[in-house]
Protein backbone atom coordinates (compact mmCIF):
# COMPACT_ATOMS: atom_id res chain seq x y z
CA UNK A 1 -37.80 -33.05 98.17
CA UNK A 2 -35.26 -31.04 97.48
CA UNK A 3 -34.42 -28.16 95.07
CA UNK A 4 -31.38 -29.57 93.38
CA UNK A 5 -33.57 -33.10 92.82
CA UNK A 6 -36.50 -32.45 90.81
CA UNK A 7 -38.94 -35.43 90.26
CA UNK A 8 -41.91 -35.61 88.33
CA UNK A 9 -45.64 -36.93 89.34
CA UNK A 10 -44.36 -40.56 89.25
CA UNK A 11 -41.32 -39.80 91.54
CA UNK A 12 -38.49 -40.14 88.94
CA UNK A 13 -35.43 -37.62 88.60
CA UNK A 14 -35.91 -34.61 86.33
CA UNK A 15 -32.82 -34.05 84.05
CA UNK A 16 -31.93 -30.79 82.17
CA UNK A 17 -31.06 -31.37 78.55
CA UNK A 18 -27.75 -29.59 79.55
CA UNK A 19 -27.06 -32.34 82.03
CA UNK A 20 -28.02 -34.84 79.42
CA UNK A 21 -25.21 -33.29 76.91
CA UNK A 22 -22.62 -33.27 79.38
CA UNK A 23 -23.52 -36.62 80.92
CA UNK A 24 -23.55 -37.78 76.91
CA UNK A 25 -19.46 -36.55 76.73
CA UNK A 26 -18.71 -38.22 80.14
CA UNK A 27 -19.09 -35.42 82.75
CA UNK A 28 -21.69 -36.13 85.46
CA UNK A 29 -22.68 -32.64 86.72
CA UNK A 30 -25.70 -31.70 88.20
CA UNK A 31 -27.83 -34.64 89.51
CA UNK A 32 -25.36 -37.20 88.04
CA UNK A 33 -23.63 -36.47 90.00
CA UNK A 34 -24.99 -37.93 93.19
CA UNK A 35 -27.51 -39.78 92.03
CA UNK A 36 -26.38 -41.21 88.64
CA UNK A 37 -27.34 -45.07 89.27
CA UNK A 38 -30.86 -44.01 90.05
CA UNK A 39 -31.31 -41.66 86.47
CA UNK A 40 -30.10 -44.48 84.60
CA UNK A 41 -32.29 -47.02 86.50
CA UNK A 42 -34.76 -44.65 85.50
CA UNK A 43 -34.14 -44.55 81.55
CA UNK A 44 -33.66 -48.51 81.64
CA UNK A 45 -37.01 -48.60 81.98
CA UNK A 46 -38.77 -45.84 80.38
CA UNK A 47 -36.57 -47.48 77.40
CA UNK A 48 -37.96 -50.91 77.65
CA UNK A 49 -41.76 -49.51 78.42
CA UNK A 50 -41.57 -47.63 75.17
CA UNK A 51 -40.23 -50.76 73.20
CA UNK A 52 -43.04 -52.92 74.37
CA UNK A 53 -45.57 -50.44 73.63
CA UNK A 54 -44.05 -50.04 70.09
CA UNK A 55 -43.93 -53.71 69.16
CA UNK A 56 -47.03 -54.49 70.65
CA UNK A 57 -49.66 -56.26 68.63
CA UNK A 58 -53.04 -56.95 70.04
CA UNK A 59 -53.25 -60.15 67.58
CA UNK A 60 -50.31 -61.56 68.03
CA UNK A 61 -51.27 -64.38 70.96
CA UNK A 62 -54.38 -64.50 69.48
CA UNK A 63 -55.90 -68.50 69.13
CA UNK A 64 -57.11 -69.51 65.74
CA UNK A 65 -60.82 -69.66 67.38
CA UNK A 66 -60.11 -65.99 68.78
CA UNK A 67 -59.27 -65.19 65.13
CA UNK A 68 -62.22 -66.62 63.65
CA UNK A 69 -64.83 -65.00 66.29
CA UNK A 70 -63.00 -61.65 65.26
CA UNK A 71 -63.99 -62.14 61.72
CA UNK A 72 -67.52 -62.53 62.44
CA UNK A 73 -67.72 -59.61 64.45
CA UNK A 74 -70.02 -56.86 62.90
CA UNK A 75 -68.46 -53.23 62.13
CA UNK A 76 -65.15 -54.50 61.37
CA UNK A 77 -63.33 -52.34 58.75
CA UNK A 78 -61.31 -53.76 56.12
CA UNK A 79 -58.10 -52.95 57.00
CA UNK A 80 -59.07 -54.81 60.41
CA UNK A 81 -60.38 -58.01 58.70
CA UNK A 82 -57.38 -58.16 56.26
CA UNK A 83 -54.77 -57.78 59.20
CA UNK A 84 -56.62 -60.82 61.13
CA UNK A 85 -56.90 -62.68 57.96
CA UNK A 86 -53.30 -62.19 57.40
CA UNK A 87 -52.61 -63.20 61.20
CA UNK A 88 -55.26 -66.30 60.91
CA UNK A 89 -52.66 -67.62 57.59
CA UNK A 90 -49.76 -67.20 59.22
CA UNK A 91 -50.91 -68.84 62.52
CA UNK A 92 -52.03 -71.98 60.68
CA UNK A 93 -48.82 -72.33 59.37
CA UNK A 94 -47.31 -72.05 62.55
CA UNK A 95 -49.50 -74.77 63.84
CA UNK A 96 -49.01 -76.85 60.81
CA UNK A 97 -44.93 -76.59 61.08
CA UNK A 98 -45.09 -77.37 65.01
CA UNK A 99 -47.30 -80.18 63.90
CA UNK A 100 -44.81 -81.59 61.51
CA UNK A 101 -42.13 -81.83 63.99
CA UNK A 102 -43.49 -83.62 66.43
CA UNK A 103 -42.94 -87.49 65.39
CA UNK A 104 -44.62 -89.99 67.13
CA UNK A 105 -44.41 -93.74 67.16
CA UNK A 106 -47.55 -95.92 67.27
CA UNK A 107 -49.44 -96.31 70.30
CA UNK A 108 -48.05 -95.73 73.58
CA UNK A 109 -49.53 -96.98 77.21
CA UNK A 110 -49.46 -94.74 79.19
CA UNK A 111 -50.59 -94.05 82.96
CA UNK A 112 -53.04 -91.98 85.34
CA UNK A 113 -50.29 -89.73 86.33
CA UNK A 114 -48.89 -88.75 82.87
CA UNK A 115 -52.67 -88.51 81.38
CA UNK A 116 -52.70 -85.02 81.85
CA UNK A 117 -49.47 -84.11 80.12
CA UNK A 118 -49.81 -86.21 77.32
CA UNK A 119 -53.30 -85.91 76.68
CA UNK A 120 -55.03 -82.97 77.49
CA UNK A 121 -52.08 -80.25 77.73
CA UNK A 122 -50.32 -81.77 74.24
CA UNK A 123 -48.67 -78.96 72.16
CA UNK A 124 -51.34 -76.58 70.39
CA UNK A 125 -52.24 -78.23 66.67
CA UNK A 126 -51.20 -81.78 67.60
CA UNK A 127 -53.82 -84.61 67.56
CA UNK A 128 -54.03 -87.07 70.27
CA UNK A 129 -55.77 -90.14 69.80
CA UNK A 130 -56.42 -91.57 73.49
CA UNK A 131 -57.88 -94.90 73.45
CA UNK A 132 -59.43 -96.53 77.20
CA UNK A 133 -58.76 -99.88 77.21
CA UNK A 134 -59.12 -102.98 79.24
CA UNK A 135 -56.29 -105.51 78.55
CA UNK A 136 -58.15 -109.11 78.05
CA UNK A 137 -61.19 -107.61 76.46
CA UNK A 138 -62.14 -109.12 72.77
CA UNK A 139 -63.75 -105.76 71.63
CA UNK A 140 -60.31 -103.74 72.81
CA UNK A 141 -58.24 -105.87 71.22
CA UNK A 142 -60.09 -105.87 68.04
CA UNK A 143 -59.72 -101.98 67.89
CA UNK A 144 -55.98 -101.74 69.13
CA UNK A 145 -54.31 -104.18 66.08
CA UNK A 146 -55.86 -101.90 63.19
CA UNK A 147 -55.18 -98.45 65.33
CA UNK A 148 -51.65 -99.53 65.77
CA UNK A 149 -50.97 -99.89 62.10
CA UNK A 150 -52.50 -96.34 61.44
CA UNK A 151 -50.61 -95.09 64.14
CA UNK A 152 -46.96 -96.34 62.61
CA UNK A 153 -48.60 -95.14 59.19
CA UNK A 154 -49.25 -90.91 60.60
CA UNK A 155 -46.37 -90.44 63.20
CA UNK A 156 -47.57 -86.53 63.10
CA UNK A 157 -50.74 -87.63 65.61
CA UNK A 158 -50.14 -89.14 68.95
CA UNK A 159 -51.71 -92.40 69.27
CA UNK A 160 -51.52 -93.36 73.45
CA UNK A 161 -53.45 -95.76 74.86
CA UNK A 162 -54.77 -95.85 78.77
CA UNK A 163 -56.36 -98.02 81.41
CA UNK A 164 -59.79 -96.77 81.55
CA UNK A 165 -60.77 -96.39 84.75
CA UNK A 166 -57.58 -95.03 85.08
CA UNK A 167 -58.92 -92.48 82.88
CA UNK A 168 -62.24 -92.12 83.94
CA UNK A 169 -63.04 -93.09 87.23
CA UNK A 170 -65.42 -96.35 87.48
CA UNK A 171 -65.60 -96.02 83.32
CA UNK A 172 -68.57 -98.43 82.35
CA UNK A 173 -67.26 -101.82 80.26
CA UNK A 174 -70.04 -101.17 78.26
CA UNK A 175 -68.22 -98.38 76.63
CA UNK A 176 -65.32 -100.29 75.34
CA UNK A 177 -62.87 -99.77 73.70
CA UNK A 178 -63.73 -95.77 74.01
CA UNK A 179 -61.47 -93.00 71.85
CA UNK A 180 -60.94 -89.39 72.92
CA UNK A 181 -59.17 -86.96 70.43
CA UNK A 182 -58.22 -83.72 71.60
CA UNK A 183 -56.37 -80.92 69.50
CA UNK A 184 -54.62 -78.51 71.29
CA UNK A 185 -55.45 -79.75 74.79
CA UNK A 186 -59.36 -79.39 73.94
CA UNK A 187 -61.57 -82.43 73.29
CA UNK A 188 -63.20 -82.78 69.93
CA UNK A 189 -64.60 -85.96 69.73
CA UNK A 190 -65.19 -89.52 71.39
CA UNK A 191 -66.17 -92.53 69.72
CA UNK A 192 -67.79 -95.49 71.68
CA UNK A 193 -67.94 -99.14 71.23
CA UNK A 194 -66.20 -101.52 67.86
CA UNK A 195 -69.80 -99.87 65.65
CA UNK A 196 -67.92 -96.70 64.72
CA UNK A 197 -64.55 -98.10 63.25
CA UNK A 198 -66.65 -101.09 61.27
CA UNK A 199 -69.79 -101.96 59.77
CA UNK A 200 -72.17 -103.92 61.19
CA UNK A 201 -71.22 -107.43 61.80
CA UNK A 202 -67.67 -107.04 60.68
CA UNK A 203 -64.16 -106.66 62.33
CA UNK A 204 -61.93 -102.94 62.45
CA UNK A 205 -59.39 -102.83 59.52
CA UNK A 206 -56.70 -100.47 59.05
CA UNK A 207 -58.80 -98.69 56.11
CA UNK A 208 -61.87 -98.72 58.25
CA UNK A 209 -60.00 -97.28 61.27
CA UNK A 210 -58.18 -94.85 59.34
CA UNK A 211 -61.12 -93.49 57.17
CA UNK A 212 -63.37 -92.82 60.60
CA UNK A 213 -60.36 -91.02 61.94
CA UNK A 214 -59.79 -89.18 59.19
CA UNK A 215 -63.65 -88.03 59.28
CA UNK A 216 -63.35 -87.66 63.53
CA UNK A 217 -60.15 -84.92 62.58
CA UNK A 218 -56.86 -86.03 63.32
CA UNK A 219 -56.50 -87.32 59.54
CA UNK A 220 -58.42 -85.18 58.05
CA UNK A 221 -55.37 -83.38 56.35
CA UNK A 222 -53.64 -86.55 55.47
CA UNK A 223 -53.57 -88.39 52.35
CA UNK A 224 -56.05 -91.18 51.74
CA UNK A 225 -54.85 -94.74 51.68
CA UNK A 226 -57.76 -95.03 48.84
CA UNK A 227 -59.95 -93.23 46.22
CA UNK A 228 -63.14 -95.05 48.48
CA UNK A 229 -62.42 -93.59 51.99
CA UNK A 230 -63.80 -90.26 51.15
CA UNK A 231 -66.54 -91.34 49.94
CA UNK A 232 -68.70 -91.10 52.86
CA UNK A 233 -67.46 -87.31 53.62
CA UNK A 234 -71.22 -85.98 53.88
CA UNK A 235 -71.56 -85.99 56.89
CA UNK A 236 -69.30 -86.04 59.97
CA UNK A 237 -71.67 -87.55 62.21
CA UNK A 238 -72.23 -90.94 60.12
CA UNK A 239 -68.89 -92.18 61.23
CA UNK A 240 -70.53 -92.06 65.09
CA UNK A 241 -72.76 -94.84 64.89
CA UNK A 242 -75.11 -96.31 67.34
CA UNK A 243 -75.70 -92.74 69.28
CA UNK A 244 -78.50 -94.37 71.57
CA UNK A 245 -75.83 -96.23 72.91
CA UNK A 246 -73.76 -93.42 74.03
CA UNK A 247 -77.41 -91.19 74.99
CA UNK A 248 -77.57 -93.67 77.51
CA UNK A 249 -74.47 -93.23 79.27
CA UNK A 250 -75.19 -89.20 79.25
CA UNK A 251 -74.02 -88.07 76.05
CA UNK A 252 -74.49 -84.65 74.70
CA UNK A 253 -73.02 -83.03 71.73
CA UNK A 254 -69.73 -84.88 71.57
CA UNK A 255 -69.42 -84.48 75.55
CA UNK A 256 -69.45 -87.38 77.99
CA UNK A 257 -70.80 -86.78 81.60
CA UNK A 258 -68.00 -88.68 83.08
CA UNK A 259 -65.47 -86.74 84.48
CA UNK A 260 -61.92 -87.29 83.08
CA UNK A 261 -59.17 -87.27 85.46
């Protein structure tokens, strides 16, 4: 090191404030002189460090369930709970606008190697409606004429539709037809069989379809085709009926054992 280079304990170039001045009026003496790239290297950075530190806001990527778990937290002051309160509001409306413009059309088919980006890495606070399918079977087919209506009716969910055992590897017919809904890439619900969309004895319609959906989630913000479909709001679980059925095949709070590829 030498005595005309001064450098600090993380190796950068010690200026004087005279240097600085001159510099400023476009005279490089002292170390801009020879090593003028290097200083302004230097400052380059130091300038952007001390940006991000000033806008940096420990909320700001934050999820809506990070928010929430934040507001439950004991200890908090109020300042803190109003600032994630404030940040909760404003990232529901974010989700909400990015939900409104994404337009879908009714249900598409899609295939094992697009499952993944259409289904379970969709854009955060859009619905996806997957339904495993078998094409010839009645009980499938029953389902998918009803679903496809409500999916022309609410192009602000994505309705796709997939081979299951493209889905799930050596997927049980049993199960059929079999809905997954995700939100924001995370699973939320699955409804197995024709004895959730319907009552007993009696075919899918588009109210029936659209009134279990809308107590599943993905409709649950959207307006109801009737006065009667909400109804039956008191209690989520009523529209998932027949839950020996799915015990059997390994169910456990709204999970499935079989793995989804």
């Amino acid at each position: 090191m030498s005595g005309n280079c001064l450098r600090n304990a993380s190796n950068e170039i010690v200026t004087t404030e005279w240097e600085d001045i001159q510099y400023k009026h476009g005279n490089k003496v002292g170390k801009y002189a020879t090593q003028e790239e290097e200083i302004n290297r230097q400052k380059q950075m130091t300038d952007m460090i001390e940006e991000a530190i000033d806008n940096y806001d420990p909320l700001e990527h934050r999820t809506m369930e990070e928010l929430d778990e934040m507001l439950q937290e004991d200890g908090r002051g109020d300042d803190d709970e109003d600032a994630v309160v404030a940040y909760r509001r404003l990232r529901r409306q974010e989700m909400l606008e990015k939900q409104q413009g994404h337009r879908f059309d009714g249900i598409r088919m899609i295939t094992k190697p697009e499952y993944v980006d259409e289904v379970s890495k969709a854009a955060e606070g859009v619905w996806v409606v997957c339904l495993l399918i078998e094409e010839g079977n009645v009980k499938c087919m029953k389902l998918m004429k009803p679903m496809g209506e409500v999916a022309e009716q609410h192009p602000n969910v994505k309705f796709v539709s997939i081979k299951s055992t493209d889905a799930v590897e050596n997927f049980p017919k049993a199960n059929l037809p079999c809905v997954l809904m995700y939100n924001s890439g995370e699973m939320k619900r699955q409804l197995v069989g024709l004895q959730a969309w319907a009552e007993e004895g009696r075919n899918p319609t588009v109210d029936s379809v659209e009134s279990a959906l809308r107590l599943a989630g993905p409709l649950r913000s959207a307006k109801p085709r009737s006065s009667s479909d909400s109804e039956d709001e008191d209690d989520e679980d009523e529209v998932e009926r027949g839950p020996s059925a799915m015990g059997r095949q390994g169910r456990q709070s709204g999970r499935s054992k079989f793995s989804l590829m």
